[in-house]
N, C-alpha and C. Protein backbone atom coordinates (compact mmCIF):
# COMPACT_ATOMS: atom_id res chain seq x y z
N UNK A 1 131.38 115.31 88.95
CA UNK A 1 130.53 114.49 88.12
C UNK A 1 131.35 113.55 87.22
N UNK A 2 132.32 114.15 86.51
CA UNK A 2 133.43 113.32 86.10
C UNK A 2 134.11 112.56 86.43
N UNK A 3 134.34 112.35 87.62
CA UNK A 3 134.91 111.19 88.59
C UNK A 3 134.16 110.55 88.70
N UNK A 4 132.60 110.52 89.05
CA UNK A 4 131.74 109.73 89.75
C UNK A 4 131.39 108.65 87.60
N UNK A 5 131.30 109.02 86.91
CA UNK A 5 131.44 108.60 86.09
C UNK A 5 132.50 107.58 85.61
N UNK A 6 133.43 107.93 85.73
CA UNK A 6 135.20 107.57 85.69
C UNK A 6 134.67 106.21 86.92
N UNK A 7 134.24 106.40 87.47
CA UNK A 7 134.12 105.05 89.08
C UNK A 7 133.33 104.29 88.38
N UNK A 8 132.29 104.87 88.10
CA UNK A 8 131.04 103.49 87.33
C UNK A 8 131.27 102.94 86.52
N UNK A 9 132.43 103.22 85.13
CA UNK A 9 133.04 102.97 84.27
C UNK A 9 134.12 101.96 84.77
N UNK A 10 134.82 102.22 85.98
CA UNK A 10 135.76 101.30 86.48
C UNK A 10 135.31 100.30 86.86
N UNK A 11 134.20 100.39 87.65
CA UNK A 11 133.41 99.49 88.74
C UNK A 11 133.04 98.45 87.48
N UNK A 12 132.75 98.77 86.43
CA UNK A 12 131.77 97.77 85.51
C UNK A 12 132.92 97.21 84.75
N UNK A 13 133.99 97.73 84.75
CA UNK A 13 135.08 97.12 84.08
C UNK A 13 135.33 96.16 84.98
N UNK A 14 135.76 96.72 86.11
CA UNK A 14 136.26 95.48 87.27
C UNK A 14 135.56 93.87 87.47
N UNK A 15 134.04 94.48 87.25
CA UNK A 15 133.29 92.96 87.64
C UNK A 15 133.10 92.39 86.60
N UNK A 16 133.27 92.87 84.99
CA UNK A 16 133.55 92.06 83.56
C UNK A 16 134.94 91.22 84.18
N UNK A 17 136.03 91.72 84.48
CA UNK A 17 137.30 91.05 84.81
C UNK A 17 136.86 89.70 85.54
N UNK A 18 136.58 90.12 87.08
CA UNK A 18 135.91 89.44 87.88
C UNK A 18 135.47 88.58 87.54
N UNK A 19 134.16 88.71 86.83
CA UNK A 19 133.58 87.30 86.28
C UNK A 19 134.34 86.41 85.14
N UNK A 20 135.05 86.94 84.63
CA UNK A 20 135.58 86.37 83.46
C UNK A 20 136.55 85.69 84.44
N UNK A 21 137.77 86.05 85.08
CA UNK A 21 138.51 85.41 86.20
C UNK A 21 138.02 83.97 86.78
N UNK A 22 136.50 84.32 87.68
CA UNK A 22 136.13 83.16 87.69
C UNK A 22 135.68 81.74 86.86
N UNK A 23 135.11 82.50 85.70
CA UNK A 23 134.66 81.99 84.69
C UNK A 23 135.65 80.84 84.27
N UNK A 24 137.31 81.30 83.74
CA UNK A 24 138.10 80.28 83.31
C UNK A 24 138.89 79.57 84.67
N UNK A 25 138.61 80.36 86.06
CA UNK A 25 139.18 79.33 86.73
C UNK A 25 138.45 77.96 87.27
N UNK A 26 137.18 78.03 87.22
CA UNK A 26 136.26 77.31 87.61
C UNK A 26 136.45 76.13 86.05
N UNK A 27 136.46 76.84 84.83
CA UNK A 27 136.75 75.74 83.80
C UNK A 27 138.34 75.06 83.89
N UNK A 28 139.32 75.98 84.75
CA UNK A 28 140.42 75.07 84.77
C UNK A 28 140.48 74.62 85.31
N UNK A 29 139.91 74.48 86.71
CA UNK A 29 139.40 73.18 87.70
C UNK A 29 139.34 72.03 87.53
N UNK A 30 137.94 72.33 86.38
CA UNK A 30 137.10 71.00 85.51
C UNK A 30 138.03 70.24 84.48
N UNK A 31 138.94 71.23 83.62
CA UNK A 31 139.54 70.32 82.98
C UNK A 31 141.01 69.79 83.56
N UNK A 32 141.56 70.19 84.52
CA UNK A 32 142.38 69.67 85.73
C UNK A 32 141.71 68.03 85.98
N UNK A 33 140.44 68.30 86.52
CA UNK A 33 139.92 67.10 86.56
C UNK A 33 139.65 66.09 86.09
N UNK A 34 139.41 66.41 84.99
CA UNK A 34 138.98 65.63 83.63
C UNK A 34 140.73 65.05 83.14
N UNK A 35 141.78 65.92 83.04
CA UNK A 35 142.68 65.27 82.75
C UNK A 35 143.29 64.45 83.43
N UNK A 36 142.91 64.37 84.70
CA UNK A 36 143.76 63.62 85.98
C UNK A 36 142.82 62.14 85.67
N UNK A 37 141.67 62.11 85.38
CA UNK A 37 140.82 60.79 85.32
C UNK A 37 141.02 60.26 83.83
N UNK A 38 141.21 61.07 83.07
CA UNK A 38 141.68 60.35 81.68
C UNK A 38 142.82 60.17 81.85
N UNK A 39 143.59 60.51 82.83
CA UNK A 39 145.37 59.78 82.49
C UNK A 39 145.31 58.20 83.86
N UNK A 40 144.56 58.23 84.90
CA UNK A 40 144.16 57.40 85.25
C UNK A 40 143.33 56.19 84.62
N UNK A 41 142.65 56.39 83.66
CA UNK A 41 142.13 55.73 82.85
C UNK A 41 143.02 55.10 81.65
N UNK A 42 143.46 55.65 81.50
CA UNK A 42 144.83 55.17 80.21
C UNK A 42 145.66 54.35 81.07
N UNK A 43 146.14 54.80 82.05
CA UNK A 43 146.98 54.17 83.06
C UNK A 43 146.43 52.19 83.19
N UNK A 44 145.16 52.67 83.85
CA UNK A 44 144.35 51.46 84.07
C UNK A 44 144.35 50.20 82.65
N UNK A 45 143.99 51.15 81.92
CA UNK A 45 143.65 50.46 80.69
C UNK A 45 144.71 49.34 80.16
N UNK A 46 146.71 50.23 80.12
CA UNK A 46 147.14 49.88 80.03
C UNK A 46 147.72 48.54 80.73
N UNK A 47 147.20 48.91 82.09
CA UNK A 47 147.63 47.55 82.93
C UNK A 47 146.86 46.71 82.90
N UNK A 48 146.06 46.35 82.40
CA UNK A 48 144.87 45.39 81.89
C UNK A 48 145.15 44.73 80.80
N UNK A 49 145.58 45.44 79.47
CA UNK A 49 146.59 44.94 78.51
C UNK A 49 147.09 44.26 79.14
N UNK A 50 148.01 44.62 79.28
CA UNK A 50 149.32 43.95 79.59
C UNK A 50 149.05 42.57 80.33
N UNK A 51 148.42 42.44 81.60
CA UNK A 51 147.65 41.49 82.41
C UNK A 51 147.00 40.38 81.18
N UNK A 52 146.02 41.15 80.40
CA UNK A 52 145.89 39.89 79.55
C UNK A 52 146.32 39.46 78.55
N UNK A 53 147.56 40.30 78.22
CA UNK A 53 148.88 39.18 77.12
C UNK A 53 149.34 38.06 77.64
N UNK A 54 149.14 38.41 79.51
CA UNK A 54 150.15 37.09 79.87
C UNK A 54 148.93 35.87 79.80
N UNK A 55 148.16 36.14 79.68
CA UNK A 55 147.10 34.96 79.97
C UNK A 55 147.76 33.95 78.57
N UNK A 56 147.63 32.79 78.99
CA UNK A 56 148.34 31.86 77.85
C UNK A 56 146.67 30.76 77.12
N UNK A 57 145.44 30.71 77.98
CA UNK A 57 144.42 29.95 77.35
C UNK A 57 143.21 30.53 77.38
N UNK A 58 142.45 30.56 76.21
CA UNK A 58 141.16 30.83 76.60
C UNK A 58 139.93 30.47 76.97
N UNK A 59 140.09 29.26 76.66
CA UNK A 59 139.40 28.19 77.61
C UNK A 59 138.92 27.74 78.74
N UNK A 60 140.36 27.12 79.29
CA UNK A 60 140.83 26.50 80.57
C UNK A 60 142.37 26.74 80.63
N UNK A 61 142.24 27.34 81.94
CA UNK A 61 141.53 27.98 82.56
C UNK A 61 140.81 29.39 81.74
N UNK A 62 139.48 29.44 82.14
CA UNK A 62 138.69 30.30 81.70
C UNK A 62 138.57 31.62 81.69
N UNK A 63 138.70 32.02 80.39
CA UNK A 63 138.82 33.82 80.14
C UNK A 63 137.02 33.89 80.45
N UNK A 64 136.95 34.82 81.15
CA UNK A 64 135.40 35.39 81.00
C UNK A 64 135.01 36.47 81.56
N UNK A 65 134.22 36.93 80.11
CA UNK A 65 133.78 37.91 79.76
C UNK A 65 132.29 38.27 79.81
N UNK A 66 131.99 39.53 80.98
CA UNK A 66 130.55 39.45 80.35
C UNK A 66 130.41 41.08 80.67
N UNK A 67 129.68 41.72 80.83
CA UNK A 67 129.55 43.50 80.15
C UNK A 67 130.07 44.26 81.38
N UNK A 68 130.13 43.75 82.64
CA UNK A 68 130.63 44.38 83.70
C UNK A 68 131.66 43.75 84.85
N UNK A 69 132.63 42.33 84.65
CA UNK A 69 133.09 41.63 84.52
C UNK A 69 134.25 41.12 83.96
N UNK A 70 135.54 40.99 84.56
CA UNK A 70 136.38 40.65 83.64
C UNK A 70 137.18 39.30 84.54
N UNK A 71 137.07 38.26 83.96
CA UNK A 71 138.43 37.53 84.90
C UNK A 71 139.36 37.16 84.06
N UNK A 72 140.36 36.01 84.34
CA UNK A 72 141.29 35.59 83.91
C UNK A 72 142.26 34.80 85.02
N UNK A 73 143.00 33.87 84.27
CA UNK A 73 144.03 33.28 84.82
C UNK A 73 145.58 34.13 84.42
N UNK A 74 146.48 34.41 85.43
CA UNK A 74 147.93 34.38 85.02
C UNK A 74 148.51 33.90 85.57
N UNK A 75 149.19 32.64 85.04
CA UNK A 75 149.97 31.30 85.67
C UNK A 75 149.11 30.45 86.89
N UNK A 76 149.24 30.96 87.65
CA UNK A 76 148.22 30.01 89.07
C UNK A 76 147.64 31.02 89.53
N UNK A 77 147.54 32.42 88.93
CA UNK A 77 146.88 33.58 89.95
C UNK A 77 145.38 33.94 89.14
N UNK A 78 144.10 33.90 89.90
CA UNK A 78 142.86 34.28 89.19
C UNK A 78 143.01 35.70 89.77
N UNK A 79 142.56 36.31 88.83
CA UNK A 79 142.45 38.01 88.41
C UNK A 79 141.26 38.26 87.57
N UNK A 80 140.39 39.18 88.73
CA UNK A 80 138.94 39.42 88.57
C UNK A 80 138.87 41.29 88.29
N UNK A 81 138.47 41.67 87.35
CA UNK A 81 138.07 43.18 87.70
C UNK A 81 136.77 42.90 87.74
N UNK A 82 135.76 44.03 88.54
CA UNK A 82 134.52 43.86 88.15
C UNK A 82 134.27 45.77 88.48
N UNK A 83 133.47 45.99 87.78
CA UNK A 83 133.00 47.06 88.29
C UNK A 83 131.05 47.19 88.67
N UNK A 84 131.20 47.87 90.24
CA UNK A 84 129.59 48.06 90.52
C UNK A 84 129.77 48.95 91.16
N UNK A 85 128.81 49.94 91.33
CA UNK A 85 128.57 51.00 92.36
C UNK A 85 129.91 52.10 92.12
N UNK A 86 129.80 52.63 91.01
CA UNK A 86 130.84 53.49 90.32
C UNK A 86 132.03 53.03 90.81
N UNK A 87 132.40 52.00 90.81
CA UNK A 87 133.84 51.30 90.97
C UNK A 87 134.12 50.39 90.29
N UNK A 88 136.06 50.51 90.43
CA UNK A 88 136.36 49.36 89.28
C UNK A 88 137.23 49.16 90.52
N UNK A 89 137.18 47.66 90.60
CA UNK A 89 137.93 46.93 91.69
C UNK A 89 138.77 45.79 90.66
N UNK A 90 139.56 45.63 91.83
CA UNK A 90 140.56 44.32 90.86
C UNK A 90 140.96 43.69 92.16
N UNK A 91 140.58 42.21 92.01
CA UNK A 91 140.73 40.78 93.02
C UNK A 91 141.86 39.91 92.71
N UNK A 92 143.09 39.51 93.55
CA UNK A 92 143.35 38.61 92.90
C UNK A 92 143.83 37.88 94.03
N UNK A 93 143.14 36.75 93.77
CA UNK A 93 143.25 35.91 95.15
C UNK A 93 142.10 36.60 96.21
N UNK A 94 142.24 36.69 97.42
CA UNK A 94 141.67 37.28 98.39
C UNK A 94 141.37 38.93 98.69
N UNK A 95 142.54 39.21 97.71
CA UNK A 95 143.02 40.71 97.75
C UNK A 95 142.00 41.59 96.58
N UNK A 96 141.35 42.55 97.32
CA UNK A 96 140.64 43.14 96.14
C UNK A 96 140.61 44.84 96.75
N UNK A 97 141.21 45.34 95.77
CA UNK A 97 141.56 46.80 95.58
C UNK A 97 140.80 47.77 94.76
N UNK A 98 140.19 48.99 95.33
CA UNK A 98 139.60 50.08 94.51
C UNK A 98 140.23 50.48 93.26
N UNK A 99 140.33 50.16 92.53
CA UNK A 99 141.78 50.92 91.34
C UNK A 99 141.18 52.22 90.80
N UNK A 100 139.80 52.32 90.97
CA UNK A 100 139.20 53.73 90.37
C UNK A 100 137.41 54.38 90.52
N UNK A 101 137.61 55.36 91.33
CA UNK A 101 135.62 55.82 91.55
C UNK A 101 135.26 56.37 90.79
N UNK A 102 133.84 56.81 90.98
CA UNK A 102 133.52 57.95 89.86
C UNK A 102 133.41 57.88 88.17
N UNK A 103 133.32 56.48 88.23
CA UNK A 103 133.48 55.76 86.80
C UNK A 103 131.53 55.99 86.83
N UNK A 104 131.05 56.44 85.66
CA UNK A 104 129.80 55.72 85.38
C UNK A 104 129.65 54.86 85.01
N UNK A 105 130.19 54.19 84.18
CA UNK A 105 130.50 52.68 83.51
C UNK A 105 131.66 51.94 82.99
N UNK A 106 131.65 51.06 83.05
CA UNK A 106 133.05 50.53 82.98
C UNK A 106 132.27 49.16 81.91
N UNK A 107 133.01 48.90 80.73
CA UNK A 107 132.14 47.68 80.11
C UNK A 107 133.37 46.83 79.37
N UNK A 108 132.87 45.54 79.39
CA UNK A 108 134.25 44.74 79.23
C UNK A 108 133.49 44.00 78.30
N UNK A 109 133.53 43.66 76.69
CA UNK A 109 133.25 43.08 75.44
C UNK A 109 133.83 42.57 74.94
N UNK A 110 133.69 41.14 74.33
CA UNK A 110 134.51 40.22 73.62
C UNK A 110 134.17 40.03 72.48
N UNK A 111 134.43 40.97 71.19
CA UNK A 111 134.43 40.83 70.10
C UNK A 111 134.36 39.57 68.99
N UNK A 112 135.55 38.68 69.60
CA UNK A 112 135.96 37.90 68.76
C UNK A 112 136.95 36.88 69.02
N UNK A 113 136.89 35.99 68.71
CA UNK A 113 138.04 35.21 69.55
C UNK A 113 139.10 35.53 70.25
N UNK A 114 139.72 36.48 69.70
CA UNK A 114 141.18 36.90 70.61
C UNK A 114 141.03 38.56 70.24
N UNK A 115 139.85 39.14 70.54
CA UNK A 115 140.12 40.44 70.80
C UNK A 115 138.81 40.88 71.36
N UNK A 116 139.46 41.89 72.21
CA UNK A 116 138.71 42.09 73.24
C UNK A 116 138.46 43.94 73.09
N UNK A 117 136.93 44.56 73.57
CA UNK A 117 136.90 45.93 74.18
C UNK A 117 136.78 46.10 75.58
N UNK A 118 137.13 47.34 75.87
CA UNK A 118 137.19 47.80 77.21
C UNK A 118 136.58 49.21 77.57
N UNK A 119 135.94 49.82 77.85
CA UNK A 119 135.23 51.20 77.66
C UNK A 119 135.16 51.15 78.59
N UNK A 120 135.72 52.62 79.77
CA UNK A 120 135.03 53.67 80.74
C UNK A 120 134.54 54.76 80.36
N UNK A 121 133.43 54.99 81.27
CA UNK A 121 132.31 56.09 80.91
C UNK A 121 132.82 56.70 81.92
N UNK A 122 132.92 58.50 81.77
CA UNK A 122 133.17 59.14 82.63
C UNK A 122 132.06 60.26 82.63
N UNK A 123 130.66 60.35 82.78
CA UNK A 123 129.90 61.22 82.66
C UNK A 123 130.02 61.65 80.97
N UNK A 124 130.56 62.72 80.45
CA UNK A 124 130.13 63.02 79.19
C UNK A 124 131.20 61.79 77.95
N UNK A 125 131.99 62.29 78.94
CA UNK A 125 133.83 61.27 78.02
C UNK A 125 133.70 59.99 78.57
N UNK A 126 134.58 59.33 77.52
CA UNK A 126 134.68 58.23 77.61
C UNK A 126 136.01 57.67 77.02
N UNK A 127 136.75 56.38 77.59
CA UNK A 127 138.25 56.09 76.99
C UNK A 127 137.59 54.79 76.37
N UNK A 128 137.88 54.26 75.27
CA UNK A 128 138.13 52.64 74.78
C UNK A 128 139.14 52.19 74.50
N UNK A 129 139.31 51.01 74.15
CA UNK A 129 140.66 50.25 74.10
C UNK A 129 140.07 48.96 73.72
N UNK A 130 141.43 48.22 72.80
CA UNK A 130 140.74 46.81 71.96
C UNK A 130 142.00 46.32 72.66
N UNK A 131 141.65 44.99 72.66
CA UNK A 131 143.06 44.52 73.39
C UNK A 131 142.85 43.31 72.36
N UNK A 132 143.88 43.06 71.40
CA UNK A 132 143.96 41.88 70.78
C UNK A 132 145.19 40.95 71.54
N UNK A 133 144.59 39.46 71.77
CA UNK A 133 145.40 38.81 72.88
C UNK A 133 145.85 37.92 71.91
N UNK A 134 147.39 38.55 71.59
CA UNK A 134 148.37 37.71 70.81
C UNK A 134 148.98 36.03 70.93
N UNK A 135 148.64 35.55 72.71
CA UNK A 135 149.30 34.90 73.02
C UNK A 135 148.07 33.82 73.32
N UNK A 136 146.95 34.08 72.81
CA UNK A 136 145.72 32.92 73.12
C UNK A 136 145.64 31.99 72.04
């Protein structure tokens, strides 16, 4: 009787383990995930900066901005991001590349004369970024 006790006692210990086991591996999955798309996102962000320091006018050739939309000139090259259909693509010239899926939103805002926002939505999270364009 004491053994069979001693087993049910084990057995219920075991599947507390069990579930708990799954419990944080299934959350280290998620935040595996979550960190791989926020360092992709920073990544992105940053090369977008950078892309529009070199822009030298805001004018003409024409910076434009509108909520899902981004172009620009650098030197003789037009450079388009746009994002639709949970994608952020980037064009330049003929050439247009996936740079990132799984985005819920991607929004491109022009504050103010020479500064700019940038926000991806990633389901709950989200990254922003101001890009003030020193060289416009």
């Amino acid at each position: 009787m004491e053994l069979m006790v001693a087993l049910a006692i084990f057995a219920v210990l075991a599947l507390g383990v069990f579930q708990t086991s799954r419990f944080f591996q299934k959350n280290a999955k998620t935040s595996v995930v979550f960190s791989a798309n926020l360092e992709d996102s920073a990544n992105l962000l940053y090369r977008i900066r950078s892309e529009l320091r070199k822009t030298h006018q805001l004018n003409f050739p024409p910076l434009k901005v509108n909520s899902k939309e981004l172009s620009f000139y650098i030197e003789n090259d037009y450079v388009q991001y746009k994002f639709e259909k949970g994608q952020l693509t980037r064009k330049v010239g003929l050439e247009e590349k996936v740079l990132m899926k799984g985005l819920e939103e991607a929004v491109f805002l022009r504050q103010e004369h020479k500064l700019m926002q940038i926000q991806f939505i990633m389901g709950k999270e989200f990254v922003i970024t101001r890009v003030y364009m020193e060289n416009l």
